[in-house]
Protein backbone atom coordinates (compact mmCIF):
# COMPACT_ATOMS: atom_id res chain seq x y z
CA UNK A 1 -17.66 -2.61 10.88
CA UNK A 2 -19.01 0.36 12.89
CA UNK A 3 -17.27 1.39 16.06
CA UNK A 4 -19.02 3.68 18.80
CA UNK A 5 -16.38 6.39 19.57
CA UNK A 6 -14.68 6.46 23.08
CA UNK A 7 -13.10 9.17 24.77
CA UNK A 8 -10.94 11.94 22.78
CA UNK A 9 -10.03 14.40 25.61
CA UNK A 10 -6.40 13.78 24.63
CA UNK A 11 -7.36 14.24 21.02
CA UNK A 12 -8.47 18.26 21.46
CA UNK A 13 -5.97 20.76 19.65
CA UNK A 14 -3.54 18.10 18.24
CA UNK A 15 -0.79 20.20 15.63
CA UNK A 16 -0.60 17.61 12.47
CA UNK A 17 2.71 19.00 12.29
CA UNK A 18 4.10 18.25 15.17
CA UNK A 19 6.55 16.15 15.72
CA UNK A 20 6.20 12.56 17.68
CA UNK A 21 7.13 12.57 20.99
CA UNK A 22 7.04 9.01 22.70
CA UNK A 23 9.91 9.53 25.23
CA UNK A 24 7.73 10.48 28.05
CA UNK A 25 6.70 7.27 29.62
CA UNK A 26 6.52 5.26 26.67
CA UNK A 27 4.95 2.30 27.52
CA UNK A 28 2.04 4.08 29.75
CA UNK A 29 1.20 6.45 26.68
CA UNK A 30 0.83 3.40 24.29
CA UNK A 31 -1.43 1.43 26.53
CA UNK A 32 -3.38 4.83 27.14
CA UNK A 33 -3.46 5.50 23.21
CA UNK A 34 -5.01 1.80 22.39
CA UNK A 35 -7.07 1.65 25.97
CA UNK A 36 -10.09 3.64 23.59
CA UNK A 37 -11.87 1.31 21.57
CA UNK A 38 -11.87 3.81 18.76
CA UNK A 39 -8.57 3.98 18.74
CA UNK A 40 -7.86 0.33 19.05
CA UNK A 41 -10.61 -0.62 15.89
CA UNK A 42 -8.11 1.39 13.82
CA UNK A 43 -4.59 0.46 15.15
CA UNK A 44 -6.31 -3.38 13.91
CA UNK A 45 -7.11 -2.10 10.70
CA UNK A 46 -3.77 -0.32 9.79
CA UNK A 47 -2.31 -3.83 11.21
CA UNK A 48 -4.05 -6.06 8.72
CA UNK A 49 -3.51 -3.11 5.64
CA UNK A 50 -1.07 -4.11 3.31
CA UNK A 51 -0.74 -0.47 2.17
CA UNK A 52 -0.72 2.48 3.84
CA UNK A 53 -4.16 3.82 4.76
CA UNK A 54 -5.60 7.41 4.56
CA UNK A 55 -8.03 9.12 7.09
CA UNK A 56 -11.01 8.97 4.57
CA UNK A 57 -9.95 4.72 4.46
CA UNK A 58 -9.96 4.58 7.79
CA UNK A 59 -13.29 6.51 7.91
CA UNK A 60 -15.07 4.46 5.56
CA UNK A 61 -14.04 0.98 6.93
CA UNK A 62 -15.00 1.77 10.26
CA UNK A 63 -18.11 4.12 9.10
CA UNK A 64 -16.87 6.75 11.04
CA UNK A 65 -16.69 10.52 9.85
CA UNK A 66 -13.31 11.93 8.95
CA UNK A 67 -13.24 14.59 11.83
CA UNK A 68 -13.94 11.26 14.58
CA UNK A 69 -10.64 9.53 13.06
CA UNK A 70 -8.02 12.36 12.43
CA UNK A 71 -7.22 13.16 16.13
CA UNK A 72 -7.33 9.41 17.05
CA UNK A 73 -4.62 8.82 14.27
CA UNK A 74 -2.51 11.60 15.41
CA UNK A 75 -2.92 10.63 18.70
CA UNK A 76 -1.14 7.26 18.36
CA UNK A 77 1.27 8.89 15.57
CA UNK A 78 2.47 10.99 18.62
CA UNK A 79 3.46 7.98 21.28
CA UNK A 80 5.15 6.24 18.22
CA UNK A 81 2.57 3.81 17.29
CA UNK A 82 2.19 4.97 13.69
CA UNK A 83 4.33 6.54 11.15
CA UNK A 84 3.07 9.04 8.20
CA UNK A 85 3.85 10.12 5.11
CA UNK A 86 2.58 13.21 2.31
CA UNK A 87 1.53 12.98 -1.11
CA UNK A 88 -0.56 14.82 -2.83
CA UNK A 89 -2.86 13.01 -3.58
CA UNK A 90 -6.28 14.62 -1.83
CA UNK A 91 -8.13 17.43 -3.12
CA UNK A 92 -6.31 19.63 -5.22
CA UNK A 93 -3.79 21.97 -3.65
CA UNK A 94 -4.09 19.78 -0.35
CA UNK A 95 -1.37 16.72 0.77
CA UNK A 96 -2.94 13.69 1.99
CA UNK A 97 -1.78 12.29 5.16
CA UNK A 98 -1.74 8.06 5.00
CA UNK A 99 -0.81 6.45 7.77
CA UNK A 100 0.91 2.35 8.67
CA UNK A 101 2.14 1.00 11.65
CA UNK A 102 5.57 2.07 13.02
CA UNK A 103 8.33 -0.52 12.82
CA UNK A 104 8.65 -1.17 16.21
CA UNK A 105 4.69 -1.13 16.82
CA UNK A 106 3.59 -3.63 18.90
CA UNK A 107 1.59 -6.95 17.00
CA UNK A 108 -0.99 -7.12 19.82
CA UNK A 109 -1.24 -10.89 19.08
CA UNK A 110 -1.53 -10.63 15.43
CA UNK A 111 0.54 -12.42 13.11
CA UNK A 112 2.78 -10.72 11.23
CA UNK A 113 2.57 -11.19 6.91
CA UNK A 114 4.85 -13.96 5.98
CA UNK A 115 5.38 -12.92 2.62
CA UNK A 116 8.09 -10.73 2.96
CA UNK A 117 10.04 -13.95 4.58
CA UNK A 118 8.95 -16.05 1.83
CA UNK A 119 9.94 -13.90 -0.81
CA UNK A 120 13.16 -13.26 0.75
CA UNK A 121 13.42 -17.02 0.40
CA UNK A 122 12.17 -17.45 -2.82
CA UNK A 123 14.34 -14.49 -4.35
CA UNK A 124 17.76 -15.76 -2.69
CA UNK A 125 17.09 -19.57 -4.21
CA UNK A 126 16.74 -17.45 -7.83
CA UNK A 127 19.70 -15.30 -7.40
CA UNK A 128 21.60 -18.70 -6.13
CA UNK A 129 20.45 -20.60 -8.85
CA UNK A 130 21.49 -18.08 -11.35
CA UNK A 131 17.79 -16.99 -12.65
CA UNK A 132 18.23 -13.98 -15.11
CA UNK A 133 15.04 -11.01 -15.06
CA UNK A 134 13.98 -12.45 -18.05
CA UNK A 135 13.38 -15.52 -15.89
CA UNK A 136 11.42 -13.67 -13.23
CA UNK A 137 9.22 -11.76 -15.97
CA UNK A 138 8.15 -14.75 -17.09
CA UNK A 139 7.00 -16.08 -13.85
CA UNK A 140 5.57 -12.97 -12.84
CA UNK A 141 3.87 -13.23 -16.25
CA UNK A 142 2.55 -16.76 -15.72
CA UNK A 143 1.26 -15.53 -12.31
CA UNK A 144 -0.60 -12.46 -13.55
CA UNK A 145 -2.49 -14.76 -16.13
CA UNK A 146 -3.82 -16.64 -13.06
CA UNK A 147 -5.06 -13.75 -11.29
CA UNK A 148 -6.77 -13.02 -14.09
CA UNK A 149 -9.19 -15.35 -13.43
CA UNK A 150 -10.82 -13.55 -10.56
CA UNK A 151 -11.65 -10.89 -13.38
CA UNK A 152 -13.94 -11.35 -16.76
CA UNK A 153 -11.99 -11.35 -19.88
CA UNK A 154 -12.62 -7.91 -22.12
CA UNK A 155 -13.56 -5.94 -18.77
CA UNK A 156 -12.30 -2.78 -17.47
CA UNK A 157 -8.39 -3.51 -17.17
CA UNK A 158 -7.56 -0.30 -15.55
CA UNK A 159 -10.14 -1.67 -12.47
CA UNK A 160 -9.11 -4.86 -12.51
CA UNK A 161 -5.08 -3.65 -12.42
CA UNK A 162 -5.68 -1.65 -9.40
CA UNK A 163 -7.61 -3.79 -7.23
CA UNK A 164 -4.78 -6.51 -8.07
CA UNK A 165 -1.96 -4.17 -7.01
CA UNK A 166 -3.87 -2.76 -4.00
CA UNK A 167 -4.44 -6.38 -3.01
CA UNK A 168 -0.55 -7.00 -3.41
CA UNK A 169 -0.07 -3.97 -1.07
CA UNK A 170 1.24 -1.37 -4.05
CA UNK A 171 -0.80 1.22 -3.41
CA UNK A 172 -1.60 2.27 -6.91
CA UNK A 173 -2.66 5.67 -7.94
CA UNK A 174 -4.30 5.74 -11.72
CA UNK A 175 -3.61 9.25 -13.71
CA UNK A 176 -5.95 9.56 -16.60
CA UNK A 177 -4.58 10.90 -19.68
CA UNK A 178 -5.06 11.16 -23.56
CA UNK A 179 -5.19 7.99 -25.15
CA UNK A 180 -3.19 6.66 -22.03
CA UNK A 181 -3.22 6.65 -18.53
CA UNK A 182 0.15 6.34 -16.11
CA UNK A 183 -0.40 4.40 -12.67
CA UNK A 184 1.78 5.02 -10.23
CA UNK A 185 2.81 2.31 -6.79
CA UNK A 186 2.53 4.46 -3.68
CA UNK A 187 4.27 1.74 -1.73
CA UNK A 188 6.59 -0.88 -2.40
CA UNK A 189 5.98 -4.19 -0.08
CA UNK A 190 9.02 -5.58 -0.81
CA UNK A 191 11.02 -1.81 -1.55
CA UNK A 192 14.14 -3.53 0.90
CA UNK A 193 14.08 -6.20 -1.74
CA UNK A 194 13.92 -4.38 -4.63
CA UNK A 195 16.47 -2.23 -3.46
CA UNK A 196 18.89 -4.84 -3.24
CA UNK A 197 18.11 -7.08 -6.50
CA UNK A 198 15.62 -4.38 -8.67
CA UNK A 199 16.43 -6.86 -11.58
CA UNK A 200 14.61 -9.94 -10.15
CA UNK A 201 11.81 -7.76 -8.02
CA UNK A 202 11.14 -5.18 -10.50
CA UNK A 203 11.29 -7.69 -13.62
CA UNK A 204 8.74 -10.05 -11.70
CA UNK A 205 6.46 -6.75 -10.76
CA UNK A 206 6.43 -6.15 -14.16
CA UNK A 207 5.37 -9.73 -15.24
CA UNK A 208 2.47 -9.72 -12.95
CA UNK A 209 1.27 -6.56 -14.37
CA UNK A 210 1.60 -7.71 -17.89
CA UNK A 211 0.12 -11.35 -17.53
CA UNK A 212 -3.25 -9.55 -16.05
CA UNK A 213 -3.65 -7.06 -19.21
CA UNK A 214 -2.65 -9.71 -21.47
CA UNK A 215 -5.38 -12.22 -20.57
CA UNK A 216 -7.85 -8.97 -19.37
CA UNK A 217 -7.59 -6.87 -23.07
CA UNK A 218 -8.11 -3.75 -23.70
CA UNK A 219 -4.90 -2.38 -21.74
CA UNK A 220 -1.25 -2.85 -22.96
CA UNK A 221 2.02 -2.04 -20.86
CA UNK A 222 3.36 0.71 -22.99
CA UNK A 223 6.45 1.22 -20.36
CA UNK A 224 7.60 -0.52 -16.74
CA UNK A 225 9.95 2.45 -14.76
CA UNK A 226 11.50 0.32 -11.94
CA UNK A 227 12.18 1.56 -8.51
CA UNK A 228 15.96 2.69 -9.91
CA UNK A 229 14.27 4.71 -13.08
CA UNK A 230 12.50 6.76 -10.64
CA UNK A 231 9.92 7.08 -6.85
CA UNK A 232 7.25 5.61 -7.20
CA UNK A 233 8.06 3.43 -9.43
CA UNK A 234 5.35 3.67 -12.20
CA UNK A 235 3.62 2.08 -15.53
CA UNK A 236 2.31 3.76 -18.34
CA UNK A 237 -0.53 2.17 -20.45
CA UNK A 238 -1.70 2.37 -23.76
CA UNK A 239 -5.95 2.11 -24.07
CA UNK A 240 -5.87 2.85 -27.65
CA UNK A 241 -7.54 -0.79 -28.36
CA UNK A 242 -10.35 -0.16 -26.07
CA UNK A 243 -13.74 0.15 -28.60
């Protein structure tokens, strides 16, 4: 998708660190933020993200250069439309901004994800039913074996693990190291959940991790740390058996 840039007079000067300020006229500054088309093309793609996005993934979805998107995001960061969190994970030395909508963001006609209300659902009907973690790992298991199927058995398992959790909305980040590699989930999609039953949500994270490798090869689950062992919560894998 390419978008022609609109007008950034607004955008000129704008302090990264400076704190959102959406009490003056509210409602006027919102419709001014998302009246640029720019501005707008990005708002939709942060809306349909599962995960939060960086400037360089807004950039490269919209085939727009870094410099054109910063000030745009920072512009609708400052009448409340987005919220933004650190990590260091840019360039070395450097924290990455990555940006998602803010809770109270408008939906601009788009429909919100129903997943979180299904697996609010589905996890009260186990916890009512008296399913144990064991239970859930073995769903979660079952499940990861059938995403497998979008992958070729005796690939890459570190690729296909990532674009499985990105696609879930976990925002992995893959560390490299000897005979091993740790990855890391940025985000949480159902964090509220886990908070409240880690058992069931962490166990059946865990499943769907180990059903992919299983069927994949070539990657084992060496450990699962759970939101409650640590943030993020975080797997570390064993690529010994890879030839």
């Amino acid at each position: 998708m390419v978008v022609t840039d609109g007008p950034s007079a607004h955008d000129d000067g704008v302090d990264p660190g400076a704190p959102a300020n959406a009490s003056r006229a509210p409602g006027l500054d919102i419709l001014k933020a998302l009246g640029d088309n720019t501005r707008y093309a990005i708002y939709l793609e942060l809306a349909r993200s599962p995960r939060p996005l960086s400037t360089a993934d807004v950039a490269e979805v919209l085939d727009l250069h870094v410099n054109t998107v910063r000030p745009h995001l920072e512009r609708m960061r400052e009448v409340g439309l987005l919220e933004v969190s650190t990590s260091s994970r840019g360039d070395v030395g450097r924290p990455q901004h990555r940006y998602r909508l803010a809770a109270d963001a408008p939906w601009l006609g788009l429909e919100p994800s129903p997943l979180p209300v299904l697996a609010r659902a589905v996890l009260t009907a186990a916890h009512a039913s008296g399913m144990s973690a064991d239970d859930l790992l073995d769903a979660g298991r079952d499940q990861g074996r059938v995403d497998s199927a979008r992958w070729c058995a005796g690939g890459d398992g570190l690729v296909a693990l990532a674009d499985e959790q990105a696609r879930l909305g976990f925002d992995p980040e893959l560390v490299d190291l000897d005979g091993g590699a740790v990855m890391a989930f940025a985000h949480c999609p159902f964090r509220e959940l886990a908070e409240q039953h880690p058992d069931l949500v962490c166990s059946l994270h865990r499943g769907l991790v180990e059903g992919l490798l299983a069927e994949i090869g070539g990657v084992e689950v060496k450990a699962f740390h759970p939101l409650v062992d640590r943030t993020p919560c975080q797997v570390e894998l064993d690529l010994t058996s890879v030839a």
